[in-house]
PDB file of N, CA and C in Angstrom:
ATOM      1  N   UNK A   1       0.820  -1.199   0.000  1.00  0.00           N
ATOM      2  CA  UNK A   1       0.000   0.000   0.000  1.00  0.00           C
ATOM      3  C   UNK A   1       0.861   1.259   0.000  1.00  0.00           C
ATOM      4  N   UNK A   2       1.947   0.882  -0.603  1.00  0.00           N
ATOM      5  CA  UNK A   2       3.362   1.974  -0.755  1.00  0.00           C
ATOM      6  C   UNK A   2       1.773   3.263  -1.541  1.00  0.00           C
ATOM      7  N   UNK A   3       1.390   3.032  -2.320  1.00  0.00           N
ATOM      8  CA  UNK A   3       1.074   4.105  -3.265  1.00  0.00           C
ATOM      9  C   UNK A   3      -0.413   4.887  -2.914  1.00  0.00           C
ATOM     10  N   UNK A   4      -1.151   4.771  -1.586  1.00  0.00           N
ATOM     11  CA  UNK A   4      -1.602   5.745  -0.738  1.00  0.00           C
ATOM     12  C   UNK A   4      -0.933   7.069  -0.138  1.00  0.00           C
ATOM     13  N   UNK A   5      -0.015   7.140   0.577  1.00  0.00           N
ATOM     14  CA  UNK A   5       0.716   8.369   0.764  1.00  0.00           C
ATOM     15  C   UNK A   5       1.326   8.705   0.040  1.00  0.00           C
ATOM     16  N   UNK A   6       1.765   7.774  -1.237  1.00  0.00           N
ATOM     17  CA  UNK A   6       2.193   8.801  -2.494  1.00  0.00           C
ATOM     18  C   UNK A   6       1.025   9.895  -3.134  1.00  0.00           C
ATOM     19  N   UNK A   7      -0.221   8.855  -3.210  1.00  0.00           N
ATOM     20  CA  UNK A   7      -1.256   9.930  -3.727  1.00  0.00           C
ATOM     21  C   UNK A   7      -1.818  11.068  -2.914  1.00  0.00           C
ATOM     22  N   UNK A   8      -1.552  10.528  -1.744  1.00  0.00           N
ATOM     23  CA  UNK A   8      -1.620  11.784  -0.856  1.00  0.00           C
ATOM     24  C   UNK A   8      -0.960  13.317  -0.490  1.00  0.00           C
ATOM     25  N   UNK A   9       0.049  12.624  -1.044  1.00  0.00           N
ATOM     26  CA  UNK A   9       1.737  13.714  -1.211  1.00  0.00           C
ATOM     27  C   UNK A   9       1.100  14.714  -1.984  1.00  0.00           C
ATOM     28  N   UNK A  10       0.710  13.846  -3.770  1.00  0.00           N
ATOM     29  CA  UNK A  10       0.389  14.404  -4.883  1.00  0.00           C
ATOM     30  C   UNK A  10      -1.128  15.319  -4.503  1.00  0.00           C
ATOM     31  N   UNK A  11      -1.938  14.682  -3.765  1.00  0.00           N
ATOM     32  CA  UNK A  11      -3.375  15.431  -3.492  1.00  0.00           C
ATOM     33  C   UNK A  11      -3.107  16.743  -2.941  1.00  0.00           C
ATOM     34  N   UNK A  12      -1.501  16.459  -1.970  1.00  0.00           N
ATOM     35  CA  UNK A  12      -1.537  18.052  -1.137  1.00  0.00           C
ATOM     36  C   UNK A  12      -0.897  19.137  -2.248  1.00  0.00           C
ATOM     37  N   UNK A  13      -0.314  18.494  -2.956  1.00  0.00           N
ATOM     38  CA  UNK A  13       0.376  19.441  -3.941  1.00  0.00           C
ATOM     39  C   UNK A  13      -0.513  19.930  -5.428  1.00  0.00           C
ATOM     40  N   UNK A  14      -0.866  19.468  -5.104  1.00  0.00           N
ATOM     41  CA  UNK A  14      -2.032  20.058  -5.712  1.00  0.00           C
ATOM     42  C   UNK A  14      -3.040  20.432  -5.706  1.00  0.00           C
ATOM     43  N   UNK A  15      -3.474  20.476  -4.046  1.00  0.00           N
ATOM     44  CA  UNK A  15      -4.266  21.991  -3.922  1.00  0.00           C
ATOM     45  C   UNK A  15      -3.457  22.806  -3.588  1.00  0.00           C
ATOM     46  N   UNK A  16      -2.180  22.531  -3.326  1.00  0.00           N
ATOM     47  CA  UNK A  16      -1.362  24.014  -2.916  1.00  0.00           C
ATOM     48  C   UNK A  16      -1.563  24.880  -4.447  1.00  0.00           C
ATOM     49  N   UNK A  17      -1.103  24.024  -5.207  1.00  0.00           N
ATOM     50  CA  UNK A  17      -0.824  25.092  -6.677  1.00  0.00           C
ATOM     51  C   UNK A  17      -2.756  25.593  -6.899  1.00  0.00           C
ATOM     52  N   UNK A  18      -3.682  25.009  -6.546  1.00  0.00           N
ATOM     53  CA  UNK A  18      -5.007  25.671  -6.490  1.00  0.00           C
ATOM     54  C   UNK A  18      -5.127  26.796  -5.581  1.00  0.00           C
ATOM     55  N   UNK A  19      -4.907  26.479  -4.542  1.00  0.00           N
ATOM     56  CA  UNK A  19      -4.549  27.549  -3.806  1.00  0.00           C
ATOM     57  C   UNK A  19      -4.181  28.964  -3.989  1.00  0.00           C
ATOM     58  N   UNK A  20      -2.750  28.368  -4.904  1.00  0.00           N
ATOM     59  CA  UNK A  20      -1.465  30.024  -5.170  1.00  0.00           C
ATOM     60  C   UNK A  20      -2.303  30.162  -6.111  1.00  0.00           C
ATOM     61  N   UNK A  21      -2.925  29.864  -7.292  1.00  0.00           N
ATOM     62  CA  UNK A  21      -3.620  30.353  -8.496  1.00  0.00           C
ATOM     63  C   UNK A  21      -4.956  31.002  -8.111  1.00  0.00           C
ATOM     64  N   UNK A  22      -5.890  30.561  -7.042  1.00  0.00           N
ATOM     65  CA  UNK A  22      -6.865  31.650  -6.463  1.00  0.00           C
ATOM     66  C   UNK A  22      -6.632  32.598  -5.547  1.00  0.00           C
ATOM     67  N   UNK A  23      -5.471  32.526  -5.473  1.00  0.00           N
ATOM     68  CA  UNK A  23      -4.801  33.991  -3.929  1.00  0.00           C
ATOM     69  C   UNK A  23      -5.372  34.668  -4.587  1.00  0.00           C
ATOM     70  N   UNK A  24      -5.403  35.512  -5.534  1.00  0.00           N
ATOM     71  CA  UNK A  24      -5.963  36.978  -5.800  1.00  0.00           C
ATOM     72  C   UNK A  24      -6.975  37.072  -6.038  1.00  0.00           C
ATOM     73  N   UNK A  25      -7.946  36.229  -6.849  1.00  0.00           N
ATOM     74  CA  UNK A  25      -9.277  36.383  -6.866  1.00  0.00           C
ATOM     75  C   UNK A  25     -10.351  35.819  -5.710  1.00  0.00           C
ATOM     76  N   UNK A  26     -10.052  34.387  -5.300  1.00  0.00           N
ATOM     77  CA  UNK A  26     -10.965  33.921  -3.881  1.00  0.00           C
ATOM     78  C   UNK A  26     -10.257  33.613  -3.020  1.00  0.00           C
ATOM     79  N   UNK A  27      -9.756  34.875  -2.013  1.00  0.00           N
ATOM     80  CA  UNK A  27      -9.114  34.280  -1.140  1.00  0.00           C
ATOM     81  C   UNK A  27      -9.563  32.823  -0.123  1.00  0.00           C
ATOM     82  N   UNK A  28     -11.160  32.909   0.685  1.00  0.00           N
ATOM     83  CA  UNK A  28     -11.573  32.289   0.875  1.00  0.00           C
ATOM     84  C   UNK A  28     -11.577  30.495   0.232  1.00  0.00           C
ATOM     85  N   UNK A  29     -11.842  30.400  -0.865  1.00  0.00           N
ATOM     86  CA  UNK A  29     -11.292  29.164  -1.538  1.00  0.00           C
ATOM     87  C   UNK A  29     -10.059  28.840  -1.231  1.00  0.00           C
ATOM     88  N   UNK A  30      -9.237  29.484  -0.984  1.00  0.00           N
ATOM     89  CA  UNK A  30      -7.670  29.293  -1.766  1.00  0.00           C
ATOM     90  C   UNK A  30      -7.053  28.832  -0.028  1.00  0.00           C
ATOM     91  N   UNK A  31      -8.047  29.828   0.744  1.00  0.00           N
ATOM     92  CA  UNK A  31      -7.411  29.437   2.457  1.00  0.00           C
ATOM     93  C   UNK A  31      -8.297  27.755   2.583  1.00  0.00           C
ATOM     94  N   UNK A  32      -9.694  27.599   2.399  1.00  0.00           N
ATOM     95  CA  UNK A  32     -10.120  26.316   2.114  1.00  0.00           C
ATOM     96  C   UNK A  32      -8.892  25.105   1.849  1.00  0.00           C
ATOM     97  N   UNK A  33      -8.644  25.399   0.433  1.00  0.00           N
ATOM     98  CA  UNK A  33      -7.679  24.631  -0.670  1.00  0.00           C
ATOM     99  C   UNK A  33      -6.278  24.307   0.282  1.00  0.00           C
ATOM    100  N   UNK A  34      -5.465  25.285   1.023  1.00  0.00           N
ATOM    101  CA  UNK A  34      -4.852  25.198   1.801  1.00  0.00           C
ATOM    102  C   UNK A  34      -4.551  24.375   2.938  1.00  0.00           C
ATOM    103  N   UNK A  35      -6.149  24.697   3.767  1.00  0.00           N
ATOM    104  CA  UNK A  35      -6.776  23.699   4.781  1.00  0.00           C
ATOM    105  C   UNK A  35      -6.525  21.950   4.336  1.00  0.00           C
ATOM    106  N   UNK A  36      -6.755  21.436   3.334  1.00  0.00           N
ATOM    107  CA  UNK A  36      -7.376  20.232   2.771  1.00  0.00           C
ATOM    108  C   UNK A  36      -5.506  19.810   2.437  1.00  0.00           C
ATOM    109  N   UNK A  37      -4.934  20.667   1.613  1.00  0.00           N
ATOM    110  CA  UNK A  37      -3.541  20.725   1.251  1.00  0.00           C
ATOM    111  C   UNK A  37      -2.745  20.228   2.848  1.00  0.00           C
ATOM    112  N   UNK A  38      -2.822  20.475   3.823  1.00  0.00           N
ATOM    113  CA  UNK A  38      -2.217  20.124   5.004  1.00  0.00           C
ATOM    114  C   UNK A  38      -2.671  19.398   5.592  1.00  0.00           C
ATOM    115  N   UNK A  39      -4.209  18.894   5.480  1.00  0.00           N
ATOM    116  CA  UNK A  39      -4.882  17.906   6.195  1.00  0.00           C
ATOM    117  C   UNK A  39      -4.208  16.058   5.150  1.00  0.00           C
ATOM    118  N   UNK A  40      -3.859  16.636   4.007  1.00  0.00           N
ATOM    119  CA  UNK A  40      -3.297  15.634   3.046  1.00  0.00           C
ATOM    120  C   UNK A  40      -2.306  15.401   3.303  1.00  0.00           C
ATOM    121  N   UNK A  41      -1.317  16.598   3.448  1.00  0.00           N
ATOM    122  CA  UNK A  41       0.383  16.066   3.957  1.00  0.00           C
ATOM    123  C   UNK A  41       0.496  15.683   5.129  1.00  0.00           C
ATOM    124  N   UNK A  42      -0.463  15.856   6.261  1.00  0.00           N
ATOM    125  CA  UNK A  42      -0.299  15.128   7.299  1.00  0.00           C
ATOM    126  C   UNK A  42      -0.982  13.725   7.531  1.00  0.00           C
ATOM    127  N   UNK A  43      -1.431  13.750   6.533  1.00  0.00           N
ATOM    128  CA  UNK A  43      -2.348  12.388   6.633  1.00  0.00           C
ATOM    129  C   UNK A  43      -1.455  11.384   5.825  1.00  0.00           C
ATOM    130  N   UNK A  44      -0.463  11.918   4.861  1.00  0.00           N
ATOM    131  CA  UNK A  44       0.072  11.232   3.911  1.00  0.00           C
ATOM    132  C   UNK A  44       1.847  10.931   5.565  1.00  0.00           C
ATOM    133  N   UNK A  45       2.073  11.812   5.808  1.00  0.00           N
ATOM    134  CA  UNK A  45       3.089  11.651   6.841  1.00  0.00           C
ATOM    135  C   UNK A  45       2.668  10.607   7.564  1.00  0.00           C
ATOM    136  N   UNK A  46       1.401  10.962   8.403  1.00  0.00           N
ATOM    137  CA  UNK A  46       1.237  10.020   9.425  1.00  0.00           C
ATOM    138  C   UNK A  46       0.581   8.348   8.277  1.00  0.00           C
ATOM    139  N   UNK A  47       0.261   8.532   7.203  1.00  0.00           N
ATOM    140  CA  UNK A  47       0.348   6.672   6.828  1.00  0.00           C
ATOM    141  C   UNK A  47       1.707   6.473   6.634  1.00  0.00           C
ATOM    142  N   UNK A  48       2.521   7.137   6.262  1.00  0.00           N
ATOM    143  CA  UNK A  48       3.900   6.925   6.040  1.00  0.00           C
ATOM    144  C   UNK A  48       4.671   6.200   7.265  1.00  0.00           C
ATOM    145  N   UNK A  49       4.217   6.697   8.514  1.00  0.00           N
ATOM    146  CA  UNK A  49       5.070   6.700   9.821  1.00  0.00           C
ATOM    147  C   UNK A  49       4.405   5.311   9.926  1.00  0.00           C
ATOM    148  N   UNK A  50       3.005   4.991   9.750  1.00  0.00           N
ATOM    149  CA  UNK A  50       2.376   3.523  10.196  1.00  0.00           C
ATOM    150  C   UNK A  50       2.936   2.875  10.067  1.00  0.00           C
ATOM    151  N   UNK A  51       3.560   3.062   8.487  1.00  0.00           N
ATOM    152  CA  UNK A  51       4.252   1.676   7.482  1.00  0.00           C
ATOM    153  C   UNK A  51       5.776   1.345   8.129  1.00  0.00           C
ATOM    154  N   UNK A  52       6.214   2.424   8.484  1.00  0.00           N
ATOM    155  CA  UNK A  52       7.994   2.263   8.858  1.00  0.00           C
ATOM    156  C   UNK A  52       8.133   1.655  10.282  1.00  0.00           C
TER     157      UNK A  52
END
């Protein structure tokens, strides 16, 4: 199940770049997008830590 916290890695990194691309027009979205972006890298960290 190596390739769960990989997709998770990829899920946070890509709302980050959603994120930086709505900073100027919805901030609100973009702090959302952010939220979800860190709830992913820590979710992708902590399956990571399960496995090791």
């Amino acid at each position: 199940m190596d390739f769960v916290y990989i997709a998770l890695l990829a899920l946070a990194g890509f709302l980050i770049g959603g994120a930086y691309t709505l900073w100027k027009s919805m901030k609100l979205v973009a702090v959302l997008l952010l939220v979800g972006a860190v709830l992913a890298g820590a979710g992708a960290v902590a399956w990571w830590m399960s496995t090791v």
